[in-house]
PDB file of N, CA and C in Angstrom:
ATOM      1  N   UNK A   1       2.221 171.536   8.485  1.00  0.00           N
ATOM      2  CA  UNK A   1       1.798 171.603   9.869  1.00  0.00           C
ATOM      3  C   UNK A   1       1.918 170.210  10.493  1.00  0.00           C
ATOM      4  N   UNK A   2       2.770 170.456  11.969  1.00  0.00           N
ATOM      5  CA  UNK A   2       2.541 168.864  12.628  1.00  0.00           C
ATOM      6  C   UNK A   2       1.653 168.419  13.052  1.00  0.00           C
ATOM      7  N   UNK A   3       1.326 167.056  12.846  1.00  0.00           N
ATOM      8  CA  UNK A   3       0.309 166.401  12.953  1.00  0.00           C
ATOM      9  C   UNK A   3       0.186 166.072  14.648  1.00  0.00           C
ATOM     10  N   UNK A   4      -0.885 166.315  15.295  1.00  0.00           N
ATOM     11  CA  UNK A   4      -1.187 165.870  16.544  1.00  0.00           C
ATOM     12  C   UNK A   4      -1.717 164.073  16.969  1.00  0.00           C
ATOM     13  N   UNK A   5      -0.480 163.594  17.417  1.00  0.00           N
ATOM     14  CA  UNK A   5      -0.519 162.373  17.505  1.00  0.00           C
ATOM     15  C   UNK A   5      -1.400 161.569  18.717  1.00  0.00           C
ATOM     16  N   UNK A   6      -1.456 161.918  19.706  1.00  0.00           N
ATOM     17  CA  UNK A   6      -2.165 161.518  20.979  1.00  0.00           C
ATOM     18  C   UNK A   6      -2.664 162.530  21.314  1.00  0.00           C
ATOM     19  N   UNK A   7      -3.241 162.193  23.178  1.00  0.00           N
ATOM     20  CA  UNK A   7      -3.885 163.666  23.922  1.00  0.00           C
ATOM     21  C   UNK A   7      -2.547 164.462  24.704  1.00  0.00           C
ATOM     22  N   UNK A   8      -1.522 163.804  24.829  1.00  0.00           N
ATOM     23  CA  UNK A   8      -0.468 164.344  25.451  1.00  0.00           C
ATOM     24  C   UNK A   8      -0.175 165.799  24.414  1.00  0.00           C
ATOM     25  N   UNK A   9       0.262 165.283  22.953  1.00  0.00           N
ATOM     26  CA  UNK A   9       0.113 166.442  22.364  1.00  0.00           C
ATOM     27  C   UNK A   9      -0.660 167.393  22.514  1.00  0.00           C
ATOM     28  N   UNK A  10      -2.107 167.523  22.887  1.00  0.00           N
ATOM     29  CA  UNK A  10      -2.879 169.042  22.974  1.00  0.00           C
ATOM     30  C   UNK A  10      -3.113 169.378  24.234  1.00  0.00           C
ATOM     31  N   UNK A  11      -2.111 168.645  25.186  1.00  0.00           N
ATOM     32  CA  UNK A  11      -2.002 169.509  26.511  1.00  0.00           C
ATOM     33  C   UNK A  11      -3.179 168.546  27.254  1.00  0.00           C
ATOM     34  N   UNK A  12      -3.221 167.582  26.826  1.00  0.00           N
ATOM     35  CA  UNK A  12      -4.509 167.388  27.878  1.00  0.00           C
ATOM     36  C   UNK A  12      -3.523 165.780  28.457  1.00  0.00           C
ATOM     37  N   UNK A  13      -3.515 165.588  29.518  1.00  0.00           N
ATOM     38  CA  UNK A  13      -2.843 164.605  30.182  1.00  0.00           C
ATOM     39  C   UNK A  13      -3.810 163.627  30.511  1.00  0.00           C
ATOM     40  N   UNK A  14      -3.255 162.020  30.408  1.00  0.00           N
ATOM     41  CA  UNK A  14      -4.360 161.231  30.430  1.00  0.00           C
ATOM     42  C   UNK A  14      -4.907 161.366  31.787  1.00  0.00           C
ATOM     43  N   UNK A  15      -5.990 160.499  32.600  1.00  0.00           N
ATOM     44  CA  UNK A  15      -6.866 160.354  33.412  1.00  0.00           C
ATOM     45  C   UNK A  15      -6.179 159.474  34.512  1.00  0.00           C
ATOM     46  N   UNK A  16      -5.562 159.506  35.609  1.00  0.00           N
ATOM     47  CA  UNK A  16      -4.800 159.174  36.330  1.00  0.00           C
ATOM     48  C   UNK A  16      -5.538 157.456  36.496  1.00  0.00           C
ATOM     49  N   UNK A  17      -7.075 157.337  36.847  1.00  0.00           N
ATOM     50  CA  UNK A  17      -7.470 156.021  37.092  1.00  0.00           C
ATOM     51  C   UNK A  17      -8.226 155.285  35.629  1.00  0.00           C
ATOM     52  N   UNK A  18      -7.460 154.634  35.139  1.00  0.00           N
ATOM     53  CA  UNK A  18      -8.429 153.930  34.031  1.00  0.00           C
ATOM     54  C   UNK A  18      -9.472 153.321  34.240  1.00  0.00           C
ATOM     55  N   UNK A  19     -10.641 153.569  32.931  1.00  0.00           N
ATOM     56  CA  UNK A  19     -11.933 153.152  33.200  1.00  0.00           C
ATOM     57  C   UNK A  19     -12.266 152.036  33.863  1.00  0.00           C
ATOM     58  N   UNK A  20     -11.799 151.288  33.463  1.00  0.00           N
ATOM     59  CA  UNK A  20     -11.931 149.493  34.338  1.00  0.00           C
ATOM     60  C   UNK A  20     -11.954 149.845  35.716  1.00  0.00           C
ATOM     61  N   UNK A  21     -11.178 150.789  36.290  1.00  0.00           N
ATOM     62  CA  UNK A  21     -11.148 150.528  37.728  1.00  0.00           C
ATOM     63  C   UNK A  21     -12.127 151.462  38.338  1.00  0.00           C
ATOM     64  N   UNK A  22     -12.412 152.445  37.097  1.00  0.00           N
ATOM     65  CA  UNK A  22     -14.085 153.133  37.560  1.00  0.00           C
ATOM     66  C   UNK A  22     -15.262 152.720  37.993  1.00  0.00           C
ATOM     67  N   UNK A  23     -15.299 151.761  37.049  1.00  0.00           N
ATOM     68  CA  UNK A  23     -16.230 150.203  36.944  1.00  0.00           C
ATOM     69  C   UNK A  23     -15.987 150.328  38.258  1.00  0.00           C
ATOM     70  N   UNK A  24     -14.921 149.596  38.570  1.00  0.00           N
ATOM     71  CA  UNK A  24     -14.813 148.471  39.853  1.00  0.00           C
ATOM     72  C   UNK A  24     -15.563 149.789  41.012  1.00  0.00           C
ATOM     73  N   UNK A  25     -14.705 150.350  40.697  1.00  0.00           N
ATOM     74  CA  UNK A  25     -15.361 151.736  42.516  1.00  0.00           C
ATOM     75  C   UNK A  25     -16.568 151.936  42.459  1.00  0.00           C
ATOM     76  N   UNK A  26     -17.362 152.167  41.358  1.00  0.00           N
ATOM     77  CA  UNK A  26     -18.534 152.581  41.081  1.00  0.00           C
ATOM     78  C   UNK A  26     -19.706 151.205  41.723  1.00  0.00           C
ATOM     79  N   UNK A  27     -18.647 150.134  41.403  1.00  0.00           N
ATOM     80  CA  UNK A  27     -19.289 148.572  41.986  1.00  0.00           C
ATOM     81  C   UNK A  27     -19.110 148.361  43.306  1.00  0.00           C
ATOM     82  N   UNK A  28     -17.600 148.948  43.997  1.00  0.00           N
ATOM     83  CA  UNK A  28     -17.808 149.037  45.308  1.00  0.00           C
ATOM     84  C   UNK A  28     -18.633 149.709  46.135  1.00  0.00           C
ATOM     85  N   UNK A  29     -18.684 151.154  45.450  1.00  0.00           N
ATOM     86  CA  UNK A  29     -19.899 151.756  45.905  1.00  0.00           C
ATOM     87  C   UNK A  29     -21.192 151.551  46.072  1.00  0.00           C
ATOM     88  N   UNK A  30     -21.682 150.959  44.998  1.00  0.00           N
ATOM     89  CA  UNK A  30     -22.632 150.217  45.095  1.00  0.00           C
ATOM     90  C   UNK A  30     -23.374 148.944  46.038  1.00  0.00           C
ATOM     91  N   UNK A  31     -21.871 148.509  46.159  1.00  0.00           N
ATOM     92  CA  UNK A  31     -22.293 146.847  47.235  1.00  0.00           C
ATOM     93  C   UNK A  31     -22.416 147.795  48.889  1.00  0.00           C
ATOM     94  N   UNK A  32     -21.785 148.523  48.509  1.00  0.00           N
ATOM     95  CA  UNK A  32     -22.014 149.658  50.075  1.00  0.00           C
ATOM     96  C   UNK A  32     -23.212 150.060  50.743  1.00  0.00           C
ATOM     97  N   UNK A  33     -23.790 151.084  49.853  1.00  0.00           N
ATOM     98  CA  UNK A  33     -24.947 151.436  49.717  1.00  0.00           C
ATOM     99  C   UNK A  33     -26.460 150.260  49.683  1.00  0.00           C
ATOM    100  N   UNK A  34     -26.195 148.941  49.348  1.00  0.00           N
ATOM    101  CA  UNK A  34     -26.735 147.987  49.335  1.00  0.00           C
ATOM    102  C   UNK A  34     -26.522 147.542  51.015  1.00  0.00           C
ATOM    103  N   UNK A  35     -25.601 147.620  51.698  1.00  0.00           N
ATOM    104  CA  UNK A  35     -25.080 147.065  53.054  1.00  0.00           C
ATOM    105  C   UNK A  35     -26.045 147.968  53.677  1.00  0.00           C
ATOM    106  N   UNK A  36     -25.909 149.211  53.544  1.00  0.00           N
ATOM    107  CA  UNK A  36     -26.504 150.432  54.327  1.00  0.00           C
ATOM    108  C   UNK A  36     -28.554 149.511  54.204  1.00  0.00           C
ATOM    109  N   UNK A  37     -28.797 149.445  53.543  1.00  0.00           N
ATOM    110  CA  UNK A  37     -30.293 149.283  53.198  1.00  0.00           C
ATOM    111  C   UNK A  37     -30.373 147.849  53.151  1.00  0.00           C
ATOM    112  N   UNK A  38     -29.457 146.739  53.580  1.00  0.00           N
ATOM    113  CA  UNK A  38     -29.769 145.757  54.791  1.00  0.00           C
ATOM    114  C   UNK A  38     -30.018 146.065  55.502  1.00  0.00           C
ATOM    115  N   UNK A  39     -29.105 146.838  56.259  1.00  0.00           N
ATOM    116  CA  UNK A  39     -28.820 147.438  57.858  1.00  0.00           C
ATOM    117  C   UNK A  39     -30.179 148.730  58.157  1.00  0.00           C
ATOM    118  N   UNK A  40     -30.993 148.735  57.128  1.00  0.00           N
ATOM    119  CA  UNK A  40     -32.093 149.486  57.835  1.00  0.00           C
ATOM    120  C   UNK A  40     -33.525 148.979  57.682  1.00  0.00           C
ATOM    121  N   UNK A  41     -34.347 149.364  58.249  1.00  0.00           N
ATOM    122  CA  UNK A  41     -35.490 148.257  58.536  1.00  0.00           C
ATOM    123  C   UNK A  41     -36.201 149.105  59.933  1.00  0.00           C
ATOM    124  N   UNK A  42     -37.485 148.711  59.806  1.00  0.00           N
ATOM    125  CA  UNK A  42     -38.667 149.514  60.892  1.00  0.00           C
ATOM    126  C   UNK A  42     -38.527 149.380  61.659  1.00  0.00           C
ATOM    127  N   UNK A  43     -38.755 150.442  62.552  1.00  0.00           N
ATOM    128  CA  UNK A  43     -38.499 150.278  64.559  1.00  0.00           C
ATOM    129  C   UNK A  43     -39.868 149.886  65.065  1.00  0.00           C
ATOM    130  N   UNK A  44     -40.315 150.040  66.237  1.00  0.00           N
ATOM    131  CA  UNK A  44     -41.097 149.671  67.073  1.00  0.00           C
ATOM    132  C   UNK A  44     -42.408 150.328  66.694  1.00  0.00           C
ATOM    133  N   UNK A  45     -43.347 150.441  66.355  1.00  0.00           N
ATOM    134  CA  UNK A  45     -44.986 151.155  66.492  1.00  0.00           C
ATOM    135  C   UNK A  45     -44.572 152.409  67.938  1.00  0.00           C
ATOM    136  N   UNK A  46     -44.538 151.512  69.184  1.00  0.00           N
ATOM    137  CA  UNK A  46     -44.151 152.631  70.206  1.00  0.00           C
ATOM    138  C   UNK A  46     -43.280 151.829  70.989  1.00  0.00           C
ATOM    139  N   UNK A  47     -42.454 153.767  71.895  1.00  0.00           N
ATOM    140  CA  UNK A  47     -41.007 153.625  72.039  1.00  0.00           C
ATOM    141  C   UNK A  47     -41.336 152.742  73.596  1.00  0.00           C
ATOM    142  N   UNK A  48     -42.632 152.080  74.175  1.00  0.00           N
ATOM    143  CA  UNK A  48     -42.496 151.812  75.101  1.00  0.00           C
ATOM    144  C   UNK A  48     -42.049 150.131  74.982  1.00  0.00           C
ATOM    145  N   UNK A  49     -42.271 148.951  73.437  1.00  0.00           N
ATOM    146  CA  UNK A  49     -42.103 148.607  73.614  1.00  0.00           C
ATOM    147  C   UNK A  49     -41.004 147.919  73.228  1.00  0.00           C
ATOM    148  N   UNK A  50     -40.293 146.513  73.364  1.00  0.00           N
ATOM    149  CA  UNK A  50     -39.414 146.220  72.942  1.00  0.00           C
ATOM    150  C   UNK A  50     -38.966 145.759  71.330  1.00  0.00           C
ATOM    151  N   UNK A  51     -37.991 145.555  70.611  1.00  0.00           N
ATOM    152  CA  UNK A  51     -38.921 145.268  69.324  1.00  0.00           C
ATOM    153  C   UNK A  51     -37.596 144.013  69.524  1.00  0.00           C
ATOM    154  N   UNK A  52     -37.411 142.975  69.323  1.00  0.00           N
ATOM    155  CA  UNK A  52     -36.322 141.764  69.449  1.00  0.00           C
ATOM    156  C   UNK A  52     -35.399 142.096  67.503  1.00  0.00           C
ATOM    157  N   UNK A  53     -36.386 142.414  66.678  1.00  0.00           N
ATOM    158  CA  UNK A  53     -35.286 141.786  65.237  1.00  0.00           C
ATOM    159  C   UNK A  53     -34.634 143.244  65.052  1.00  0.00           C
ATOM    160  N   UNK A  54     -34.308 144.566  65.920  1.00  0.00           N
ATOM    161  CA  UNK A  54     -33.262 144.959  66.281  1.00  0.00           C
ATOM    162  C   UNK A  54     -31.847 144.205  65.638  1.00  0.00           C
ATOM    163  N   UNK A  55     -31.601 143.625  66.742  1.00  0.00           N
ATOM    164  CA  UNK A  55     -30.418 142.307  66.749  1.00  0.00           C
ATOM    165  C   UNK A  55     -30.690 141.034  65.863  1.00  0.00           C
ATOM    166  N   UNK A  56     -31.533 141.270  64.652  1.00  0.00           N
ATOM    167  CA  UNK A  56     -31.505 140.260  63.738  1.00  0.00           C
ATOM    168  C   UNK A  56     -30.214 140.256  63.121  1.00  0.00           C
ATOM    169  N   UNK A  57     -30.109 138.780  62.851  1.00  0.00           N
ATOM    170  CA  UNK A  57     -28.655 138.245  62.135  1.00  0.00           C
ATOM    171  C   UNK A  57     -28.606 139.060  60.516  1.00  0.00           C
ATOM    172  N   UNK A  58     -29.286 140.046  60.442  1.00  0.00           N
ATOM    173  CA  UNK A  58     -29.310 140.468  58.949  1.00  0.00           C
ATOM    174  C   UNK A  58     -28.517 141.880  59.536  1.00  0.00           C
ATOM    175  N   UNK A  59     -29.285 142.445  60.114  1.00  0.00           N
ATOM    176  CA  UNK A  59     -28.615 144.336  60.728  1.00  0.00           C
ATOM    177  C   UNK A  59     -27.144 143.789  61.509  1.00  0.00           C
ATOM    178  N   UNK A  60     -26.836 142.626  61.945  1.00  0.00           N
ATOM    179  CA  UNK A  60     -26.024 142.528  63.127  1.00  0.00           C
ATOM    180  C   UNK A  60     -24.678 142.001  62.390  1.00  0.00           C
ATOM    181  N   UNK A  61     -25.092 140.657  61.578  1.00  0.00           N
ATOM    182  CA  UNK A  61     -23.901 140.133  61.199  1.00  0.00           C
ATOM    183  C   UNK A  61     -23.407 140.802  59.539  1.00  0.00           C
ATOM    184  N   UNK A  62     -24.975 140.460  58.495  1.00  0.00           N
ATOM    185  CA  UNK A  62     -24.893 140.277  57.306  1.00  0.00           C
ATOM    186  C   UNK A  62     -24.590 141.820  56.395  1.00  0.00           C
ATOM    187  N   UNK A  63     -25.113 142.847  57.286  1.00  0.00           N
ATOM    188  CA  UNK A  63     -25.206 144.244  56.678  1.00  0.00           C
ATOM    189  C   UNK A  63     -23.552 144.938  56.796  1.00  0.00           C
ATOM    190  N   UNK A  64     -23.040 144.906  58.268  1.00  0.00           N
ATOM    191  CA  UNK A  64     -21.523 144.833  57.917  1.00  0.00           C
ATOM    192  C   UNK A  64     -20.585 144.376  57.339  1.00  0.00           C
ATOM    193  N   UNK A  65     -20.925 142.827  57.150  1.00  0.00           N
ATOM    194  CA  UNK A  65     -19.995 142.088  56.245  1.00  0.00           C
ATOM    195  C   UNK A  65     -20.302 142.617  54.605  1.00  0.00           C
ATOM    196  N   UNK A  66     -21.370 142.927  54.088  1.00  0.00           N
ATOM    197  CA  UNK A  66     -21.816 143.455  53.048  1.00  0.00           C
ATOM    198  C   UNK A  66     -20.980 144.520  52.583  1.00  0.00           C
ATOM    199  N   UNK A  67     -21.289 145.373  53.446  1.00  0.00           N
ATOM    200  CA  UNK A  67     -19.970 147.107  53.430  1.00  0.00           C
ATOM    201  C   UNK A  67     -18.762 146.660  53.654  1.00  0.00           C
ATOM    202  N   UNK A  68     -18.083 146.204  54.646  1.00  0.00           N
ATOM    203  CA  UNK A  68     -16.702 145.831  54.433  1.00  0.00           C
ATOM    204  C   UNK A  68     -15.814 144.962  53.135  1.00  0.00           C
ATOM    205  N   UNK A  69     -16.790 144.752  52.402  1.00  0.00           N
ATOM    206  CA  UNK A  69     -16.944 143.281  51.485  1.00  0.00           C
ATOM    207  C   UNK A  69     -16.894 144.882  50.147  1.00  0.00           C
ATOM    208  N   UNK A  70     -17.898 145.750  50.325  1.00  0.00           N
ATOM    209  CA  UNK A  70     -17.276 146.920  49.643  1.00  0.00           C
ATOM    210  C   UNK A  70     -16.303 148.029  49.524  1.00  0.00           C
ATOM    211  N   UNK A  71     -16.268 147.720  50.703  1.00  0.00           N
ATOM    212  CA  UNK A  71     -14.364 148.521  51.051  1.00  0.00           C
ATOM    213  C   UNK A  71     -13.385 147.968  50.639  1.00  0.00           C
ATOM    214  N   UNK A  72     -13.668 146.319  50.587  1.00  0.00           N
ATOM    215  CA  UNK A  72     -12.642 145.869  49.691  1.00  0.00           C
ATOM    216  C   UNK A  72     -12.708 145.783  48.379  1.00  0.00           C
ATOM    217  N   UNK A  73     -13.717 145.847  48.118  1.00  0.00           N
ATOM    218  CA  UNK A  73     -13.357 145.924  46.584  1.00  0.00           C
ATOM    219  C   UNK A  73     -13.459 147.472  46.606  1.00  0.00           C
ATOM    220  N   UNK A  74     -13.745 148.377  46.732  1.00  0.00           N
ATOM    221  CA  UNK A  74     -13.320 149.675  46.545  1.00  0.00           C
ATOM    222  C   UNK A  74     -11.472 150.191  46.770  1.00  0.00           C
ATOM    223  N   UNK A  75     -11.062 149.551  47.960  1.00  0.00           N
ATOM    224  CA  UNK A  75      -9.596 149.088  48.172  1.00  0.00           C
ATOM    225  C   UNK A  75      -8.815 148.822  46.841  1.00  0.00           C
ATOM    226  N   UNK A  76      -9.462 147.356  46.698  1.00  0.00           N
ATOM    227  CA  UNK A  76      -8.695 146.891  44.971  1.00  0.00           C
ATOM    228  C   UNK A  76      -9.038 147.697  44.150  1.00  0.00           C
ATOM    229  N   UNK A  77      -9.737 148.432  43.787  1.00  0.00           N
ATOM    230  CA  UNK A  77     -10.703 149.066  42.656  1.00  0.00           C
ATOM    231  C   UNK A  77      -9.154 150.138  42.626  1.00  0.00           C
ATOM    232  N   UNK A  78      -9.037 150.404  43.169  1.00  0.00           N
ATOM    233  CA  UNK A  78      -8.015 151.796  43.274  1.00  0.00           C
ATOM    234  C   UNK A  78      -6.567 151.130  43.410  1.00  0.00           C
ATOM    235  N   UNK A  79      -6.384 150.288  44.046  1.00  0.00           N
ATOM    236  CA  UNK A  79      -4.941 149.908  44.049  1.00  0.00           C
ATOM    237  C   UNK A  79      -4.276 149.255  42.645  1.00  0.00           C
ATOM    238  N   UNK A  80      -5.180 148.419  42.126  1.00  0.00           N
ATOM    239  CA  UNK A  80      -5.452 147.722  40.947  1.00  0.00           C
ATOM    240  C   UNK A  80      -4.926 148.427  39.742  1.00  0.00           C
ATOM    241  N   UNK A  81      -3.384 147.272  38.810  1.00  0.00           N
ATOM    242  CA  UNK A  81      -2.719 147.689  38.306  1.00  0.00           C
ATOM    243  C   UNK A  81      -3.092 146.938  36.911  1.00  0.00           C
ATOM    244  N   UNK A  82      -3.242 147.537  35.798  1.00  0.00           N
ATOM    245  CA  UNK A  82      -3.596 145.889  34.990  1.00  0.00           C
ATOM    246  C   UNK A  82      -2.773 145.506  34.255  1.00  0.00           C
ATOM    247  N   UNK A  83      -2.470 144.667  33.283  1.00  0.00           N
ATOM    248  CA  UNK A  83      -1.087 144.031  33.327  1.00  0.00           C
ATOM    249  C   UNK A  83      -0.284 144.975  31.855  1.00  0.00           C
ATOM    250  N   UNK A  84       0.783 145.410  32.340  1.00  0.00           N
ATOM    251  CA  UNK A  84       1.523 146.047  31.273  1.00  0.00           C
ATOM    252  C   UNK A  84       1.754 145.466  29.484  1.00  0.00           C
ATOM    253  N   UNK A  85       1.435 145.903  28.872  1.00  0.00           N
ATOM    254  CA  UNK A  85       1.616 145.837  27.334  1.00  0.00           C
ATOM    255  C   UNK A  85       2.782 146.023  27.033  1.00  0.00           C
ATOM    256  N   UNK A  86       3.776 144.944  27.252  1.00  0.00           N
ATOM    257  CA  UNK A  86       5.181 145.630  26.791  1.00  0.00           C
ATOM    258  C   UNK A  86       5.425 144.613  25.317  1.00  0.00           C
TER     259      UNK A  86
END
């Protein structure tokens, strides 16, 4: 009887994204979800009055750059080739 050498042999085809770059998405995802929960924070007691840290430099500048900062590495996470074994 022939011997079954890899997974190609029993019909099962490898996993299109290798683990490493699971890592990485699973890390982009993460720095995301971290951006989101900068970007949120308590409103006013009441809606009559004003509340100013709204427009704090944390919700305004730091919480987007956070998420975009995970889009890119979610970007690389997936494009990301690692170096051939020849």
């Amino acid at each position: 009887m022939a011997e079954i050498k890899n997974k190609e042999d029993m019909g099962q085809k490898p996993f299109a994204i290798p683990v490493k770059n699971i890592i990485y998405i699973i890390a982009g995802f993460g720095v995301m979800v971290l951006g989101y929960l900068v970007m949120m924070g308590g409103g006013p007691d009441s809606p009559d009055v004003f509340n100013p840290g709204m427009f704090s430099f944390r919700r305004i500048v730091l919480a987007p750059v956070v998420i975009l900062a995970g889009i890119a590495i979610e970007i690389v996470a997936i494009m990301y080739r690692g170096k051939s074994k020849k």
